[in-house]
N, C-alpha and C. Protein backbone atom coordinates (compact mmCIF):
# COMPACT_ATOMS: atom_id res chain seq x y z
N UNK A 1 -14.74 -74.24 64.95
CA UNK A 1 -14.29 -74.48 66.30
C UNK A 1 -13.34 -73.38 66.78
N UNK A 2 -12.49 -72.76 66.00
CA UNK A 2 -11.99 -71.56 66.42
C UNK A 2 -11.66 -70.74 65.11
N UNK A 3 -11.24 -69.36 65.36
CA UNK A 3 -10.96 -68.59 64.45
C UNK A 3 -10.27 -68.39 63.41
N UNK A 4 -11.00 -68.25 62.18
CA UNK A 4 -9.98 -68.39 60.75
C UNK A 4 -8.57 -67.95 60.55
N UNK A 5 -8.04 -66.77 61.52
CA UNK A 5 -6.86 -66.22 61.68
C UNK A 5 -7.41 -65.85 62.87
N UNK A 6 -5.45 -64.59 62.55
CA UNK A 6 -5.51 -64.15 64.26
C UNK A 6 -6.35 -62.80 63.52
N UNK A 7 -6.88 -62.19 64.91
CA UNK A 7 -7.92 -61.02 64.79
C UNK A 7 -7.91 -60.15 65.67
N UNK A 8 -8.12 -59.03 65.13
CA UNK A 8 -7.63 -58.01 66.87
C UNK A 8 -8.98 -56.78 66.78
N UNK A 9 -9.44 -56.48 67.77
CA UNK A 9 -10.55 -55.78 68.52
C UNK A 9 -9.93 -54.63 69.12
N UNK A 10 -10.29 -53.35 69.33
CA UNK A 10 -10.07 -52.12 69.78
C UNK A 10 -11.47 -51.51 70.38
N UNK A 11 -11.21 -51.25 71.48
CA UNK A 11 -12.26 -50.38 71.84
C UNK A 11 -11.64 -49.20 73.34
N UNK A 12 -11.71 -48.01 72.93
CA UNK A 12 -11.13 -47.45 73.78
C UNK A 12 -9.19 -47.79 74.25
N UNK A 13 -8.97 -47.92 74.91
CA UNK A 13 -7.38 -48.17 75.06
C UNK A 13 -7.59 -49.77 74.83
N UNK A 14 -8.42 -50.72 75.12
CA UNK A 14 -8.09 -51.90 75.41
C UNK A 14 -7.91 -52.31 74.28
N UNK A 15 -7.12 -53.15 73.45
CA UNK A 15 -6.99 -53.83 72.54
C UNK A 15 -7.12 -55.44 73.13
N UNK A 16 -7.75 -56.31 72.20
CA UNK A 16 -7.31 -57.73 72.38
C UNK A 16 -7.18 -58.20 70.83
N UNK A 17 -6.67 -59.37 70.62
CA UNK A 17 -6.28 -60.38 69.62
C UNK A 17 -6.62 -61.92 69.91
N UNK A 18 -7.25 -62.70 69.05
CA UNK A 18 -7.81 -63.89 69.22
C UNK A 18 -6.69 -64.36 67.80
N UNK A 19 -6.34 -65.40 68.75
CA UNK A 19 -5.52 -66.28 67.86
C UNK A 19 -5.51 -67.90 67.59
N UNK A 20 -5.89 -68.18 66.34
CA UNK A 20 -6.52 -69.60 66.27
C UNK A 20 -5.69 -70.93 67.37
N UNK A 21 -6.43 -71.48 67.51
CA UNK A 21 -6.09 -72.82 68.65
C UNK A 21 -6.22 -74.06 68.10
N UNK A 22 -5.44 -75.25 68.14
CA UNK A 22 -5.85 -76.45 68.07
C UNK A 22 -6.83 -76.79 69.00
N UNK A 23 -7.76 -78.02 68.52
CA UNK A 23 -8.92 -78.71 68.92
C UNK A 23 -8.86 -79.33 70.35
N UNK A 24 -9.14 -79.23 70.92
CA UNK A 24 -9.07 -79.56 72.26
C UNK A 24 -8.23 -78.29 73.51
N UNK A 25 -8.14 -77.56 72.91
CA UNK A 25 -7.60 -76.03 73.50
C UNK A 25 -8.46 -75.62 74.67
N UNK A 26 -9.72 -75.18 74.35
CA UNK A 26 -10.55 -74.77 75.37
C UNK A 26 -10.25 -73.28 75.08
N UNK A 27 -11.19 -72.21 75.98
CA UNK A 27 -10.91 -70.92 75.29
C UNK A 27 -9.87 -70.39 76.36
N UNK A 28 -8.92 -70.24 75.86
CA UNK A 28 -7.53 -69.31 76.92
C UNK A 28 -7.86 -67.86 77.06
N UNK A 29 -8.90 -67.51 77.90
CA UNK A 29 -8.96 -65.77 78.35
C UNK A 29 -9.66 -65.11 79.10
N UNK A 30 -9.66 -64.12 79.66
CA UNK A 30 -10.33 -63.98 80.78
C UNK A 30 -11.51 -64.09 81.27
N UNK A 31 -11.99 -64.07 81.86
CA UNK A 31 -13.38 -64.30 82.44
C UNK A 31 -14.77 -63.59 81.91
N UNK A 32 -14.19 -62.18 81.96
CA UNK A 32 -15.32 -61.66 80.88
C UNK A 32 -15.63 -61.58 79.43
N UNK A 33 -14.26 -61.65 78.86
CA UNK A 33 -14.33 -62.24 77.30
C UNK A 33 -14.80 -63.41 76.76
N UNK A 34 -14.10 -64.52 77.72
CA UNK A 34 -14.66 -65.88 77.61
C UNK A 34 -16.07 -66.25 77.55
N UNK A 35 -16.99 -65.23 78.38
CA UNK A 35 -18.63 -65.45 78.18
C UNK A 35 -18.69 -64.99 76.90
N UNK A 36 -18.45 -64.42 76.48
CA UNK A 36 -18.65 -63.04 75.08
C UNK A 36 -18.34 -64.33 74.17
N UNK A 37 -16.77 -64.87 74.22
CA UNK A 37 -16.50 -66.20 73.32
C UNK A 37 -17.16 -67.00 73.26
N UNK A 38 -17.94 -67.69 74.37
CA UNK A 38 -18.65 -68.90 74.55
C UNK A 38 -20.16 -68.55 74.14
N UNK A 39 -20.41 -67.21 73.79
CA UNK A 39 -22.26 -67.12 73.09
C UNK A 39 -21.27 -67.08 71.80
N UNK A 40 -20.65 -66.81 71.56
CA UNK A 40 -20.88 -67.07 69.97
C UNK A 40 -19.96 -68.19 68.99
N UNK A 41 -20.02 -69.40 70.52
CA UNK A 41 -19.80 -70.53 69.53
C UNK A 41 -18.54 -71.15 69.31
N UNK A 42 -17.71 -70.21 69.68
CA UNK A 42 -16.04 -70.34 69.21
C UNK A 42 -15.48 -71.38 70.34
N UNK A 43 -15.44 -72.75 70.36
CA UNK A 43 -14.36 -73.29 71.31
C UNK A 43 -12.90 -73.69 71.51
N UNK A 44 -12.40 -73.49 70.70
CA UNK A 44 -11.08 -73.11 70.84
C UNK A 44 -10.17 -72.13 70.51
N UNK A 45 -9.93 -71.12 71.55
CA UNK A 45 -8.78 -69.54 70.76
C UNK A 45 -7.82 -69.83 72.16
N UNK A 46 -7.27 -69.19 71.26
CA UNK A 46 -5.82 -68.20 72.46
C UNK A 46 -6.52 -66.38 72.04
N UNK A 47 -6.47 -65.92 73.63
CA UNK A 47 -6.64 -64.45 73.63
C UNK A 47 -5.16 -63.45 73.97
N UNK A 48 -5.20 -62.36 73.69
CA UNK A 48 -4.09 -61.31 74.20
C UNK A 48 -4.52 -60.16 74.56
N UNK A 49 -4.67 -59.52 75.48
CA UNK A 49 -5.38 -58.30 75.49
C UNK A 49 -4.04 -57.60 76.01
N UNK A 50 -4.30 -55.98 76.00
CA UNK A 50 -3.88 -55.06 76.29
C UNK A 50 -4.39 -53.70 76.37
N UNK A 51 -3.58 -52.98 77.45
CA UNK A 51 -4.32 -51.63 78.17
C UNK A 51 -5.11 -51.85 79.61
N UNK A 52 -6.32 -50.91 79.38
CA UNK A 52 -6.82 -50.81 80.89
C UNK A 52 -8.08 -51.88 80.86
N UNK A 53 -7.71 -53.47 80.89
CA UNK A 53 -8.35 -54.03 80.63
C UNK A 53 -9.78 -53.77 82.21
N UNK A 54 -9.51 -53.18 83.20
CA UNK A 54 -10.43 -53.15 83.91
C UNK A 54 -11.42 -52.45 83.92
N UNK A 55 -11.42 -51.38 82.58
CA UNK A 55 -13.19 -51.24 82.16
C UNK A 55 -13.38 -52.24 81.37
N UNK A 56 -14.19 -52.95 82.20
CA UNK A 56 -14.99 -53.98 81.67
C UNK A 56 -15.86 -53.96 80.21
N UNK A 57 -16.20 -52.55 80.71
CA UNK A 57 -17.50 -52.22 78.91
C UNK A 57 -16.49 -52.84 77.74
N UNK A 58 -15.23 -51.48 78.27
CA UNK A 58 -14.48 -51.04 76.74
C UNK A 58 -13.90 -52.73 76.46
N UNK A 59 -13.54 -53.37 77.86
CA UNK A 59 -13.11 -55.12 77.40
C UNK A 59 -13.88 -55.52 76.54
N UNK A 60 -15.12 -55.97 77.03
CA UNK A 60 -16.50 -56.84 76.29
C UNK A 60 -16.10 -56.33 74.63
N UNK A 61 -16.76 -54.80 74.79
CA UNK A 61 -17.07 -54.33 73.39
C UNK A 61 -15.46 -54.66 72.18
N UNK A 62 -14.48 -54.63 73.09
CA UNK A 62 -13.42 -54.83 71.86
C UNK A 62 -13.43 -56.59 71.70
N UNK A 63 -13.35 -57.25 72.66
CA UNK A 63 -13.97 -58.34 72.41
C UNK A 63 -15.57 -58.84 71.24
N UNK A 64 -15.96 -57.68 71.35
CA UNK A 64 -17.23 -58.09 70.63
C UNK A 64 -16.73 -57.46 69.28
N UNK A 65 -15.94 -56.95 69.07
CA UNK A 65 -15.55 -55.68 67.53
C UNK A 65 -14.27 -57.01 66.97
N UNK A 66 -13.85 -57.58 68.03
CA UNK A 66 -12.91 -58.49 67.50
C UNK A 66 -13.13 -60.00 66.97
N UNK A 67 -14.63 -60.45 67.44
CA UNK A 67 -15.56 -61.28 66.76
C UNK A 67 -16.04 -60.83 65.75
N UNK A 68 -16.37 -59.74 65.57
CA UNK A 68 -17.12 -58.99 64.39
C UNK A 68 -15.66 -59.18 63.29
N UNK A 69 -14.73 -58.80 63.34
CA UNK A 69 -13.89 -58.77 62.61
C UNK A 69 -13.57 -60.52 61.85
N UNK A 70 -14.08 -61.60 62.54
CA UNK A 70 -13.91 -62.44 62.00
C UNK A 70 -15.12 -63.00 60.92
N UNK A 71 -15.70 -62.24 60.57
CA UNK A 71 -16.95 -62.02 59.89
C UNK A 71 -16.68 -61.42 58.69
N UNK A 72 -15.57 -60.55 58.37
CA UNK A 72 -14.97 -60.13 57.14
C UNK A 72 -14.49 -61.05 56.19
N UNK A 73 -14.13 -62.16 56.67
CA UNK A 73 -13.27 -63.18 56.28
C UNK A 73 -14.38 -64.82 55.34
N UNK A 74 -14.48 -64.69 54.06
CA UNK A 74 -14.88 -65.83 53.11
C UNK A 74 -14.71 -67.06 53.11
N UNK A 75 -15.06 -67.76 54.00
CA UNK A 75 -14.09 -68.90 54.62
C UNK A 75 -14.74 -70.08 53.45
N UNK A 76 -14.50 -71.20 53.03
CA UNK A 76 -14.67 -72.09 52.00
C UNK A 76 -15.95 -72.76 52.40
N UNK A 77 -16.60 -72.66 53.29
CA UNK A 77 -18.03 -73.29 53.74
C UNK A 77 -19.09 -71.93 53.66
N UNK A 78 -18.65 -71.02 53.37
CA UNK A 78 -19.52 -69.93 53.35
C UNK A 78 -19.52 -69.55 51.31
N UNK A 79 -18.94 -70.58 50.50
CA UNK A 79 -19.12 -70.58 49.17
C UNK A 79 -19.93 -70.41 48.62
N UNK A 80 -20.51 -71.81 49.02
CA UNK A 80 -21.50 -72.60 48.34
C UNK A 80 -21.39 -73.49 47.45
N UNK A 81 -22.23 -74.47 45.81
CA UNK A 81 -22.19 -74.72 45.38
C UNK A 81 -21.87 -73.63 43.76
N UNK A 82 -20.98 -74.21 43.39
CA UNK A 82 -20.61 -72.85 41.97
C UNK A 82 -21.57 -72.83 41.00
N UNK A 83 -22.11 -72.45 40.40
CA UNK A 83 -23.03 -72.64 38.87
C UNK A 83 -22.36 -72.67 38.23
N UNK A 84 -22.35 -74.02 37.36
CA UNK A 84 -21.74 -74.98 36.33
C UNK A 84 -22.79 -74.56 34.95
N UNK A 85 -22.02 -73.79 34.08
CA UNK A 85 -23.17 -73.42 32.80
C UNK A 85 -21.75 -74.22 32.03
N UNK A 86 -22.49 -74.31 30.72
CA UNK A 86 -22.48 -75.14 29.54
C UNK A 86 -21.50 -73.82 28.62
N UNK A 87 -20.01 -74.52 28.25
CA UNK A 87 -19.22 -73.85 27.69
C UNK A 87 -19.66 -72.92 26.42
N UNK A 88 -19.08 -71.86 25.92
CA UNK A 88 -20.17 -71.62 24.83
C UNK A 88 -19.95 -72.13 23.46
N UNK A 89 -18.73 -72.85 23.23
CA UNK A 89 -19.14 -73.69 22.09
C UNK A 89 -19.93 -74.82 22.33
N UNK A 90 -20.31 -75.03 23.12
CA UNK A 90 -21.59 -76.16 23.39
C UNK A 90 -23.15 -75.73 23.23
N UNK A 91 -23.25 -74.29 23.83
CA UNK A 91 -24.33 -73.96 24.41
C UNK A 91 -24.66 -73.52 22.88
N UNK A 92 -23.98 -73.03 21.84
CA UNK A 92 -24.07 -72.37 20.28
C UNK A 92 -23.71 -73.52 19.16
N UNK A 93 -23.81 -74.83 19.52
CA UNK A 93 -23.15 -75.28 18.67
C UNK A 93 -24.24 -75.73 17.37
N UNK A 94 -25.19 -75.32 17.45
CA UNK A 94 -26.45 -75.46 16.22
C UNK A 94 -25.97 -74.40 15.68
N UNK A 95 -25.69 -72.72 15.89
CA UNK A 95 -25.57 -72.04 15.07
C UNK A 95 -24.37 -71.72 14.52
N UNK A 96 -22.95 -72.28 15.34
CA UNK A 96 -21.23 -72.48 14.51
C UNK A 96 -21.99 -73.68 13.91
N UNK A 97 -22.29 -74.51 13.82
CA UNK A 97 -21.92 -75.75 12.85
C UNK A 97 -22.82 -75.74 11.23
N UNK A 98 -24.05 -74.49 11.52
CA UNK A 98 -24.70 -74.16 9.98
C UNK A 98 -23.45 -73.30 9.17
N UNK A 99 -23.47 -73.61 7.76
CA UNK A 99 -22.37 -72.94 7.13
C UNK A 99 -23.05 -71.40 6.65
């Protein structure tokens, strides 16, 4: 529902930062980021941007480099199940227990 940490995007001068939100937040940021937020799922952040946020491109794209950045991150549902093998005095114990 929102971002594992805070995360920050660069593209050209504009910088932004997405910073995790409690549940019922809604996405806090501007108009053109917020579409960018809302395709990929995220419903609750706090945003911060900075610089010449009125090229739009360089906005989107640091917005889009600053989603990407939350993609680095191993989060505990992206695990899986562990493989559970058989200790090795168990897995050998026919050939420790011949004298």
């Amino acid at each position: 529902h929102t971002v594992p940490c805070k995360v920050h995007g660069k593209s050209g001068s504009v910088r932004i930062r997405m910073i995790p939100a409690p549940r019922g937040t809604g996405i806090v940021a501007a108009p053109a980021s917020k579409k960018v937020i809302q395709f990929s799922g995220i419903g609750d952040v706090y945003t911060s941007s900075s610089g010449c946020t009125r090229t739009r491109g360089n906005f989107v794209k640091a917005t889009y480099y600053c989603l990407e950045n939350t993609y680095k991150y191993s989060t505990p549902d992206w695990w899986g199940a562990p493989a559970l093998k058989q200790h090795p005095y168990d897995e050998h114990q026919e050939f420790l227990s011949t004298p």
